[in-house]
C-alpha atoms as a PDB file:
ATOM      1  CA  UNK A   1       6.111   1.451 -30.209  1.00  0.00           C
ATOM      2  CA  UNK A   2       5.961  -2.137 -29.880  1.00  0.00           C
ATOM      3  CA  UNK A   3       9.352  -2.449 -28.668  1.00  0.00           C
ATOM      4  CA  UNK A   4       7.853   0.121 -25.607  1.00  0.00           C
ATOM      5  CA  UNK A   5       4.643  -2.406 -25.588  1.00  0.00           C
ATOM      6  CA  UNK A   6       6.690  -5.535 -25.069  1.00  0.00           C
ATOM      7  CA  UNK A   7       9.055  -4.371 -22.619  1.00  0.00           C
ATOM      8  CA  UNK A   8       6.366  -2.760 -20.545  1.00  0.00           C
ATOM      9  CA  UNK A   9       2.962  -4.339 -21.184  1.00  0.00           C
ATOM     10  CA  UNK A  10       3.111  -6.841 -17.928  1.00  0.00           C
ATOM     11  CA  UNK A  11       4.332  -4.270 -15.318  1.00  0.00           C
ATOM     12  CA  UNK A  12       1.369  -1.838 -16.940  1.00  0.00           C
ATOM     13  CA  UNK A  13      -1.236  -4.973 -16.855  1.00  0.00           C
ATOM     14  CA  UNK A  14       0.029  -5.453 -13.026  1.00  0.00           C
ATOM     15  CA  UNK A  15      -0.464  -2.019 -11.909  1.00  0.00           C
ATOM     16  CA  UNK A  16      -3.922  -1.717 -13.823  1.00  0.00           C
ATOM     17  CA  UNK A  17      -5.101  -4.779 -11.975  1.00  0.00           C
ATOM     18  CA  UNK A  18      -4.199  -3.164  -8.846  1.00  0.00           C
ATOM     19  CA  UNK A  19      -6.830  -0.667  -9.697  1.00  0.00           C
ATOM     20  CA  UNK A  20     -10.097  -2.252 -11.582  1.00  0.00           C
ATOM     21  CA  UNK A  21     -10.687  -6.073 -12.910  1.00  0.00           C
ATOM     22  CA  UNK A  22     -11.806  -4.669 -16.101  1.00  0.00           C
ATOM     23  CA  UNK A  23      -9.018  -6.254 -18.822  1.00  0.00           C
ATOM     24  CA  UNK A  24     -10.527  -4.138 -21.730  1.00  0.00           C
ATOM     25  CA  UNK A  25     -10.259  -0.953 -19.853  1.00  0.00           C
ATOM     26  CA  UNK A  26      -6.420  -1.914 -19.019  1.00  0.00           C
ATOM     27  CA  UNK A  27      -5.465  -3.098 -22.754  1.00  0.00           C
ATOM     28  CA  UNK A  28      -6.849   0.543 -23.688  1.00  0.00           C
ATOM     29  CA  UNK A  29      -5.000   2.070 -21.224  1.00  0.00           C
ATOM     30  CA  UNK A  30      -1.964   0.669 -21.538  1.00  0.00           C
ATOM     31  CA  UNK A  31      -2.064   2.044 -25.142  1.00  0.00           C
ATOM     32  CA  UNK A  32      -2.726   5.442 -23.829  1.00  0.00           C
ATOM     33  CA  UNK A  33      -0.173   5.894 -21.748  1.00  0.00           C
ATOM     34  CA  UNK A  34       2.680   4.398 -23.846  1.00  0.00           C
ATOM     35  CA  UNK A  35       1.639   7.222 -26.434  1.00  0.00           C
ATOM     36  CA  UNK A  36       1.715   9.529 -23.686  1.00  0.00           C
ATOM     37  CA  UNK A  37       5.170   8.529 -22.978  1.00  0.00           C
ATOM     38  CA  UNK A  38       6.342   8.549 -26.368  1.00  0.00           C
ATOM     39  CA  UNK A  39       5.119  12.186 -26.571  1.00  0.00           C
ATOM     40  CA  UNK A  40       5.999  13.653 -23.257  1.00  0.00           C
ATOM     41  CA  UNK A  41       8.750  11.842 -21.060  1.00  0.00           C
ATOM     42  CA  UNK A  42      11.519  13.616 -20.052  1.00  0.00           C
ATOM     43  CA  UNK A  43      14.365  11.345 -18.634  1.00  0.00           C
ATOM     44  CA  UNK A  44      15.799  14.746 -16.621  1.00  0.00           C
ATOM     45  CA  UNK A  45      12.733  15.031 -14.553  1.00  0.00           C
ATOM     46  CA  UNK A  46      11.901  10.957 -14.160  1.00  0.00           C
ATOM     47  CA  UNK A  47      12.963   7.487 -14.155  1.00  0.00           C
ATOM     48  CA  UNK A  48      10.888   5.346 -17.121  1.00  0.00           C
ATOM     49  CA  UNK A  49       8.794   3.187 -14.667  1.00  0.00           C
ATOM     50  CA  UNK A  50       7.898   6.501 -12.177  1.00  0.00           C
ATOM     51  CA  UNK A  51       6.320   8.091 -15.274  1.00  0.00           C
ATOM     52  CA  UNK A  52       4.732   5.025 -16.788  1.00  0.00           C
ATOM     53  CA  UNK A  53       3.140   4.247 -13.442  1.00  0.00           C
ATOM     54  CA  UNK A  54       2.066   7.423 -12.708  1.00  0.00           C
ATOM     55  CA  UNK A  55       0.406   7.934 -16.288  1.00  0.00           C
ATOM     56  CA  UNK A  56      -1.397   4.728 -16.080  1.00  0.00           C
ATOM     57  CA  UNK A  57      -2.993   5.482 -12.485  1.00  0.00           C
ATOM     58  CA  UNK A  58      -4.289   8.538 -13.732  1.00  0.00           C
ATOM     59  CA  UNK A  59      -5.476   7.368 -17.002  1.00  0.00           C
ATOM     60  CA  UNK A  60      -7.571   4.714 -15.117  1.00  0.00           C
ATOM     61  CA  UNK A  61      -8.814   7.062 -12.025  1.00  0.00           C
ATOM     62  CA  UNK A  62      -9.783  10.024 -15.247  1.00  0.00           C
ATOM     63  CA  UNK A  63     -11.491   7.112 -16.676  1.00  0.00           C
ATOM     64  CA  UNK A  64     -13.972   6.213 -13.931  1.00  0.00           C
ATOM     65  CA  UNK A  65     -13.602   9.659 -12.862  1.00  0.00           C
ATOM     66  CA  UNK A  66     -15.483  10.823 -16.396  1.00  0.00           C
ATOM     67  CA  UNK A  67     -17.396   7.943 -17.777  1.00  0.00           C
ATOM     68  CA  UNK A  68     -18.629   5.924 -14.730  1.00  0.00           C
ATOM     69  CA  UNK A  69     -18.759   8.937 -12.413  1.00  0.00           C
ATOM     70  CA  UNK A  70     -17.236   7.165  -9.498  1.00  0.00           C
ATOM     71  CA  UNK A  71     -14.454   8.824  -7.057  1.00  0.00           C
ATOM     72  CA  UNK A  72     -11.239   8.719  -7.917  1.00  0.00           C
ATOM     73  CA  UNK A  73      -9.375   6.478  -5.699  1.00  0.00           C
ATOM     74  CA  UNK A  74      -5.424   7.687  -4.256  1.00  0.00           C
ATOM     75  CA  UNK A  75      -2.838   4.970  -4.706  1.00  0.00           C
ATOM     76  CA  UNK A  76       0.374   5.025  -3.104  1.00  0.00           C
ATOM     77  CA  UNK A  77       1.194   1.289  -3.473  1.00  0.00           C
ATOM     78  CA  UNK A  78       3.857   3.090  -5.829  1.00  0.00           C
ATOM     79  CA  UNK A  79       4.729   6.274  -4.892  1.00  0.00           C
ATOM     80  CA  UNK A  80       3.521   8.113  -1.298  1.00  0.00           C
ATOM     81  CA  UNK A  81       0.453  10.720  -2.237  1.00  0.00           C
ATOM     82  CA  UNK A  82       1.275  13.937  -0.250  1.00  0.00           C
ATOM     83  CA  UNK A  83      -2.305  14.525   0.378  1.00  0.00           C
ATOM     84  CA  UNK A  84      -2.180  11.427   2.884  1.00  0.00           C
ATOM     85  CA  UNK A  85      -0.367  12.859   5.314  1.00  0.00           C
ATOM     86  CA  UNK A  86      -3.085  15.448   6.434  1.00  0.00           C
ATOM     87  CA  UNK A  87      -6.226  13.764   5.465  1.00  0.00           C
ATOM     88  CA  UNK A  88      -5.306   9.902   5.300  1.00  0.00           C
ATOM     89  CA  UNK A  89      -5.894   7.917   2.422  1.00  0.00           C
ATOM     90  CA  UNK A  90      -9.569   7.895   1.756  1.00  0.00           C
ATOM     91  CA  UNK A  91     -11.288   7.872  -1.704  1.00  0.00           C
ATOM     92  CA  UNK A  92     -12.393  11.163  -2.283  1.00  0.00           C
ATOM     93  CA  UNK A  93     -13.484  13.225  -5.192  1.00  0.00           C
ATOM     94  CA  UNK A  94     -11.342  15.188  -7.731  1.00  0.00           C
ATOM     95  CA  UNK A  95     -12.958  18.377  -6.439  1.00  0.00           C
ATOM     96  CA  UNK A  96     -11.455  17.766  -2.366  1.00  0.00           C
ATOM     97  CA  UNK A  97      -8.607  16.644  -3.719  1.00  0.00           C
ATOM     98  CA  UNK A  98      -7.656  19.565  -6.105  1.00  0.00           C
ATOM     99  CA  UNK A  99      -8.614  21.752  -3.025  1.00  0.00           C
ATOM    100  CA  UNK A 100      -6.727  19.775  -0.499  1.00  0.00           C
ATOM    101  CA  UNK A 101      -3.391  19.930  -2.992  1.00  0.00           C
ATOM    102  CA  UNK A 102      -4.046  23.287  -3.007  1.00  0.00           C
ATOM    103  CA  UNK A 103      -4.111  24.018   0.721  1.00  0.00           C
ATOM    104  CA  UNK A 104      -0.913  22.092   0.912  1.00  0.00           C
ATOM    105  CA  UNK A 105       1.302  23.426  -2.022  1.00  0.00           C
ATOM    106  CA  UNK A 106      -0.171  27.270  -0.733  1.00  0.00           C
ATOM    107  CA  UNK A 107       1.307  26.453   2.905  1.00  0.00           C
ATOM    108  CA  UNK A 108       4.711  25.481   1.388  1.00  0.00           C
ATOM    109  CA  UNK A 109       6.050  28.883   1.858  1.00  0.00           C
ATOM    110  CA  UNK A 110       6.858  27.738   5.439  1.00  0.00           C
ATOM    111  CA  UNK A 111       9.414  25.319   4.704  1.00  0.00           C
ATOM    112  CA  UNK A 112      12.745  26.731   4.122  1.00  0.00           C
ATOM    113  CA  UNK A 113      14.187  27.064   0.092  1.00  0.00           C
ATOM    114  CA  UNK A 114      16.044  23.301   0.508  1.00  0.00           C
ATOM    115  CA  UNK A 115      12.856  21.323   2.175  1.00  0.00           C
ATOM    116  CA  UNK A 116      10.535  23.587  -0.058  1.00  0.00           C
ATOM    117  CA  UNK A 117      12.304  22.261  -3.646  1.00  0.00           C
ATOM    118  CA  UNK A 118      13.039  18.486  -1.737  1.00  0.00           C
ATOM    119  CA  UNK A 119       8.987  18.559  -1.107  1.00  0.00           C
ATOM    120  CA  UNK A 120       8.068  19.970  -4.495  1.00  0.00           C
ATOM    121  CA  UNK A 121      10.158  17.282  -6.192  1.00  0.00           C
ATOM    122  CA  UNK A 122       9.542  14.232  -4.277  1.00  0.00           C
ATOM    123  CA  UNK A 123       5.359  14.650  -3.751  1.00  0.00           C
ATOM    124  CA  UNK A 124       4.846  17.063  -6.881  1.00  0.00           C
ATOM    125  CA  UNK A 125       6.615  16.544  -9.874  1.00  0.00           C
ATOM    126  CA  UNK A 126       7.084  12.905  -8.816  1.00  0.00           C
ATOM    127  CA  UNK A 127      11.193  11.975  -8.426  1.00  0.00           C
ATOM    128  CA  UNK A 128      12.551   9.332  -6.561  1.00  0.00           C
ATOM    129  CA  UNK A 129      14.410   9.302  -3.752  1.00  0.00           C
ATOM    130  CA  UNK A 130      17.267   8.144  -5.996  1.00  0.00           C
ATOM    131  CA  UNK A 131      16.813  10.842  -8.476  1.00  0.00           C
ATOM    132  CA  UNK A 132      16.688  13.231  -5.011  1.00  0.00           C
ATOM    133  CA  UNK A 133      19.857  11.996  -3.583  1.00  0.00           C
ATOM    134  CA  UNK A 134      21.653  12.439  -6.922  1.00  0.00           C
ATOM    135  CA  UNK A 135      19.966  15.886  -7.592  1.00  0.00           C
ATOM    136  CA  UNK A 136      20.620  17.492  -4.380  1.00  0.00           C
ATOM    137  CA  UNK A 137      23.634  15.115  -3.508  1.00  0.00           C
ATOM    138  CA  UNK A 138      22.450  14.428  -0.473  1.00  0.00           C
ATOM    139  CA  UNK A 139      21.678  10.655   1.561  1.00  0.00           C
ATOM    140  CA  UNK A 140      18.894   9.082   1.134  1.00  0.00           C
ATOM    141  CA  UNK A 141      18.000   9.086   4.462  1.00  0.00           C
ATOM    142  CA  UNK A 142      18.883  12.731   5.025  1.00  0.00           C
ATOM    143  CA  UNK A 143      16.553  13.280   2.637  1.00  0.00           C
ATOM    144  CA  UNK A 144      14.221  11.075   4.192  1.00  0.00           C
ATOM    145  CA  UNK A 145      13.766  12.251   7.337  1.00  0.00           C
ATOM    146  CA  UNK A 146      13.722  16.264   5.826  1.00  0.00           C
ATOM    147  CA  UNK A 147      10.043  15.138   3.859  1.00  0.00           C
ATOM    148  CA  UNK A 148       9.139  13.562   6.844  1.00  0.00           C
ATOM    149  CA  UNK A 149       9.964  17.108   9.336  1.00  0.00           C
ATOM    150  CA  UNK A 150       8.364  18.870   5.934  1.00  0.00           C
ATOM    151  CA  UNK A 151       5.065  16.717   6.015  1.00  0.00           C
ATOM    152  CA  UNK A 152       4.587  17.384  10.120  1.00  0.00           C
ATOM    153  CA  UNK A 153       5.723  20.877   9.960  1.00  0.00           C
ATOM    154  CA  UNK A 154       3.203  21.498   7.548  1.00  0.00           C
ATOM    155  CA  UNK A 155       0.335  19.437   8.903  1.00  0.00           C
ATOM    156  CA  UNK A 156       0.693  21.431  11.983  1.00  0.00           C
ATOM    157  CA  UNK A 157       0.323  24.342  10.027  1.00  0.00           C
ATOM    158  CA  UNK A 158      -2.246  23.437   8.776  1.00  0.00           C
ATOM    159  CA  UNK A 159      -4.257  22.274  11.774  1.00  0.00           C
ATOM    160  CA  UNK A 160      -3.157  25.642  13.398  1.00  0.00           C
ATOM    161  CA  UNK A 161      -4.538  28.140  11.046  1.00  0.00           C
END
């Protein structure tokens, strides 16, 4: 564990203070989501910093979310929120936004099996557009430009119905 806490602590500490000033809340944080890594990462589904980013952005959002009662507020400094593409990228509540990812992922079914999994990967279960390329062996930009038909295709959806 400290080997994980010195090779990480300063990109952790950077990416909390992107969030909230509050240097006790990050220290604690940062401890929470290394053991979170240390118990859960799986180096098929994510690269190290992906996972570590993701897990501290969500322990601090849960954290104001629950004890200050505050709205959680959508980053994508580090990794574009799908959400964003239909309803911009707004603070809103946990309740609109478990609603609004649910509108999206149940108007998938109109992307075709390829853009479908692409889409699932990239805005769900988090991979890079590295990981992508290698996974579906495919360019980056290829891949690229099929989130980007994805995201309009279903926005329009969307909008239509």
């Amino acid at each position: 564990m400290k080997e994980l806490y010195k090779e990480w602590y300063t990109y952790l500490y950077l990416v909390g203070l992107d969030i909230t000033n509050d240097k006790h809340l990050i220290e604690e944080k940062i401890n929470d989501t290394l053991i979170i890594y240390t118990k859960s990462y799986d180096s098929s589904r994510s690269k190290p910093i992906t996972f570590l980013t993701n897990i501290m952005i969500n322990n601090i959002n849960y954290y104001y979310l629950r004890k200050k009662n505050k709205k959680i507020i959508l980053i994508d400094n580090y990794h574009e929120d799908c959400e964003e593409m239909c309803w911009g990228n707004d603070t809103v509540d946990v309740v609109d936004r478990e609603k609004k990812l649910t509108i999206i992922k149940n108007n998938l079914y109109i992307l075709g099996d390829e853009d479908r999994e692409l889409f699932n990967k990239f805005y769900f279960e988090l991979y890079s557009l590295e990981e992508l390329s290698i996974y579906s062996e495919l360019n980056i930009n290829t891949i690229k430009s099929k989130l980007e038909r994805a995201k309009k295709k279903i926005k329009k959806h969307i909008e239509n119905n």
